[in-house]
N, C-alpha and C. Protein backbone atom coordinates (compact mmCIF):
# COMPACT_ATOMS: atom_id res chain seq x y z
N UNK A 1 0.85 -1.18 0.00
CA UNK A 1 0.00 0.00 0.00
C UNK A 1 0.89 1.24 0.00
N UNK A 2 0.50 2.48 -0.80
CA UNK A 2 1.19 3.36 -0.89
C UNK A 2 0.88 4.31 0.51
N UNK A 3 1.96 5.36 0.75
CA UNK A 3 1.65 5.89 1.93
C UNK A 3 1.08 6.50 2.58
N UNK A 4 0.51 7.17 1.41
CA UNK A 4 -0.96 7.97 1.43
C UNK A 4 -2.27 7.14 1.74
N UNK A 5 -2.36 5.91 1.03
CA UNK A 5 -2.97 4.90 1.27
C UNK A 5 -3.38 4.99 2.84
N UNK A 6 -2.01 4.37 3.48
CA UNK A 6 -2.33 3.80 4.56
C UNK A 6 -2.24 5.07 5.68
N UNK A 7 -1.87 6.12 5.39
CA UNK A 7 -2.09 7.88 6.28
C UNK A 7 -3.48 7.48 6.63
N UNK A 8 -4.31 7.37 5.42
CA UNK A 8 -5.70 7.75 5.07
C UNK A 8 -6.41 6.62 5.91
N UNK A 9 -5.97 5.55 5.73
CA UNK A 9 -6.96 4.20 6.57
C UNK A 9 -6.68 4.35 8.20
N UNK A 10 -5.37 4.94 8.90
CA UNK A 10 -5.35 5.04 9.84
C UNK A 10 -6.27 5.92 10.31
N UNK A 11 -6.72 7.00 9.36
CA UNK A 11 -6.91 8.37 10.02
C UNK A 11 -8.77 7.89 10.18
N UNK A 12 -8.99 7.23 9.31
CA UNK A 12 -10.52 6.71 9.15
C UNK A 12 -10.56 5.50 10.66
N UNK A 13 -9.99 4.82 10.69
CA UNK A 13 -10.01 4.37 12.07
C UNK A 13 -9.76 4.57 13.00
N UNK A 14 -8.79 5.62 13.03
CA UNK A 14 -9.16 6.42 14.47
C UNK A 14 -10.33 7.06 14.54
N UNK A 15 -10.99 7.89 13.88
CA UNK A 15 -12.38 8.10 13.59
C UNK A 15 -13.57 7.31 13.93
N UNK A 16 -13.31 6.39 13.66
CA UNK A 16 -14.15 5.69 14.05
C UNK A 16 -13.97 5.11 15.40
N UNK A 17 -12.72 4.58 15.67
CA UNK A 17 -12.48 4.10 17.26
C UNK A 17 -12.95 5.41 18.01
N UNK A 18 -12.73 6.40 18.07
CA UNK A 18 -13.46 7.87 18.51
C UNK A 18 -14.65 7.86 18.71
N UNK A 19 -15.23 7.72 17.48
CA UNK A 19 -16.37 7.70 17.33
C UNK A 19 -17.17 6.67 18.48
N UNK A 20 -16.58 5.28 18.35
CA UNK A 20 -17.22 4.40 19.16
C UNK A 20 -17.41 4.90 20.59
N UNK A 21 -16.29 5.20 21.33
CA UNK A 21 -16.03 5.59 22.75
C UNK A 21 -16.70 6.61 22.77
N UNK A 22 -17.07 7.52 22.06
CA UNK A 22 -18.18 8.25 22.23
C UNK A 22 -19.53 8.24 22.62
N UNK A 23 -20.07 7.65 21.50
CA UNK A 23 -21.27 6.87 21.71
C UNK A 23 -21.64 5.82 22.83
N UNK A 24 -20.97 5.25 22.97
CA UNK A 24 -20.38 4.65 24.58
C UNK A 24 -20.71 5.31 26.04
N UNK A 25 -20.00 6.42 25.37
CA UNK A 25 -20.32 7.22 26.65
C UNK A 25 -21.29 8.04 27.18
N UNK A 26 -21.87 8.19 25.65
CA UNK A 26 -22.98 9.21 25.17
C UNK A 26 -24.23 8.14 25.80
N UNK A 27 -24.46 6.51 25.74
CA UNK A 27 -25.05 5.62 26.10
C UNK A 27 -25.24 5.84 27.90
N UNK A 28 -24.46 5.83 28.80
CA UNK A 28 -24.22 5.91 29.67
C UNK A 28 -25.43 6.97 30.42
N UNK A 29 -24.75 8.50 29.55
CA UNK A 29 -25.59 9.47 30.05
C UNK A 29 -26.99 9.30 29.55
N UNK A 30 -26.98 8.71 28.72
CA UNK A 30 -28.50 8.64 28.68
C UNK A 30 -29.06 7.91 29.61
N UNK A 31 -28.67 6.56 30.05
CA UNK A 31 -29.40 5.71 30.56
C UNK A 31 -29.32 6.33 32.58
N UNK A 32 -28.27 7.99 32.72
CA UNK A 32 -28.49 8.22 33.63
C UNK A 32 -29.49 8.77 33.70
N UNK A 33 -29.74 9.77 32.69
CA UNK A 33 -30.63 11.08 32.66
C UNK A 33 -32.20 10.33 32.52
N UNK A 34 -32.30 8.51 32.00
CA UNK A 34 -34.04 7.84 32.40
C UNK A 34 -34.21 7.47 33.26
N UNK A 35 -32.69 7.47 34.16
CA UNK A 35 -32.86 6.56 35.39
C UNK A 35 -33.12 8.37 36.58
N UNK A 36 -32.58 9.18 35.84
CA UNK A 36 -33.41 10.30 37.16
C UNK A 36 -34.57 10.70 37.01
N UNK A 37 -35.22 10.96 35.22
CA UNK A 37 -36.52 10.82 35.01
C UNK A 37 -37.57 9.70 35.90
N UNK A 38 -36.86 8.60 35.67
CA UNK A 38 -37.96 7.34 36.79
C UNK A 38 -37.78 7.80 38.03
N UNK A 39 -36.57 7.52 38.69
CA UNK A 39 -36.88 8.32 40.02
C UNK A 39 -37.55 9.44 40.37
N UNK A 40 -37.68 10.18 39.69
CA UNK A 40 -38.43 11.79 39.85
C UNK A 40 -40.47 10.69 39.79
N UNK A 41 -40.48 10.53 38.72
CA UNK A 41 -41.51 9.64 38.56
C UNK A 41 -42.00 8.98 39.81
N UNK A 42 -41.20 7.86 40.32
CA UNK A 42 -41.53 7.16 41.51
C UNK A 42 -41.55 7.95 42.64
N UNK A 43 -40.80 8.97 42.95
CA UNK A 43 -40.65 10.05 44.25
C UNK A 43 -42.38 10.76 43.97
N UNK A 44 -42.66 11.16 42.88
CA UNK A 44 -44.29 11.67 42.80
C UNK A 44 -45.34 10.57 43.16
N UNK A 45 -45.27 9.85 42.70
CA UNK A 45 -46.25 8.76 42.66
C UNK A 45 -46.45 8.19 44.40
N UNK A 46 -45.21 8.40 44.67
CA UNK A 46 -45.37 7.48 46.27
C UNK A 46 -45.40 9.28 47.44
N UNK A 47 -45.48 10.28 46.61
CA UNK A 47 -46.39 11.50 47.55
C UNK A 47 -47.88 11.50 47.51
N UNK A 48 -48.27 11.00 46.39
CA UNK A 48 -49.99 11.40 46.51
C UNK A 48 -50.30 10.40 47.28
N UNK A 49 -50.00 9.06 47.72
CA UNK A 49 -50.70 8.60 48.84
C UNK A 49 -50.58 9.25 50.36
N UNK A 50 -49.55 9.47 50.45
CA UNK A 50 -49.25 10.04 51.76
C UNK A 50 -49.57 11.21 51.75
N UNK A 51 -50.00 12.03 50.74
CA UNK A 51 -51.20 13.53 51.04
C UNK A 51 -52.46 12.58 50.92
N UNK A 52 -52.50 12.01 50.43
CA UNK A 52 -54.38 11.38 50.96
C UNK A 52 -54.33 11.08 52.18
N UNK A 53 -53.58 10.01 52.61
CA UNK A 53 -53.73 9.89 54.46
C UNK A 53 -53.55 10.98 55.22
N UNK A 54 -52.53 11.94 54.81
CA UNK A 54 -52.32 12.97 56.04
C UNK A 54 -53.92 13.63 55.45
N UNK A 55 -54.41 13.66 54.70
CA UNK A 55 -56.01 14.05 54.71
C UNK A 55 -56.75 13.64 55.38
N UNK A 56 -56.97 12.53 55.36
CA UNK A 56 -58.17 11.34 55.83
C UNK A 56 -57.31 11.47 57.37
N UNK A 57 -56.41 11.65 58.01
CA UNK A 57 -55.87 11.40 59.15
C UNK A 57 -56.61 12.44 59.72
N UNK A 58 -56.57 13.95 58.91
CA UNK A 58 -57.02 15.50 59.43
C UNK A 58 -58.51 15.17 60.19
N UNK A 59 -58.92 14.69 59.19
CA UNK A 59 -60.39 14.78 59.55
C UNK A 59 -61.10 13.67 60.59
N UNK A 60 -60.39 12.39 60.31
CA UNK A 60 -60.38 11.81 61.90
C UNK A 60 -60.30 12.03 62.83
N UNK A 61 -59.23 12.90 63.37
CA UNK A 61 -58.81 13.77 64.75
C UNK A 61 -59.46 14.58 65.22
């Protein structure tokens, strides 16, 4: 292979090895940023019971 040739194939695979570890990482933050969406989710969901009882508690007393 001439040397230009092989300049050129290195430079395309580092590119791409780049590329990969990117996306990689880019994977990561995503799966943080659904995992604080659900928590935010579950933290709401498990308040509206406990404002109904401290309701129903009010009016018992």
């Amino acid at each position: 292979m001439s040397l230009a040739l092989k300049a050129c194939v290195r430079g395309f695979l580092t590119f791409v090895e780049i590329s990969i570890v990117v996306l990689f990482v880019l994977s990561f933050a995503v799966i943080a940023a659904l995992g604080c969406f659900g928590a935010r989710k579950r933290s709401r969901a498990s308040e509206i019971p406990n404002v109904l009882f401290d309701r129903f508690r009010d009016h018992a007393a």
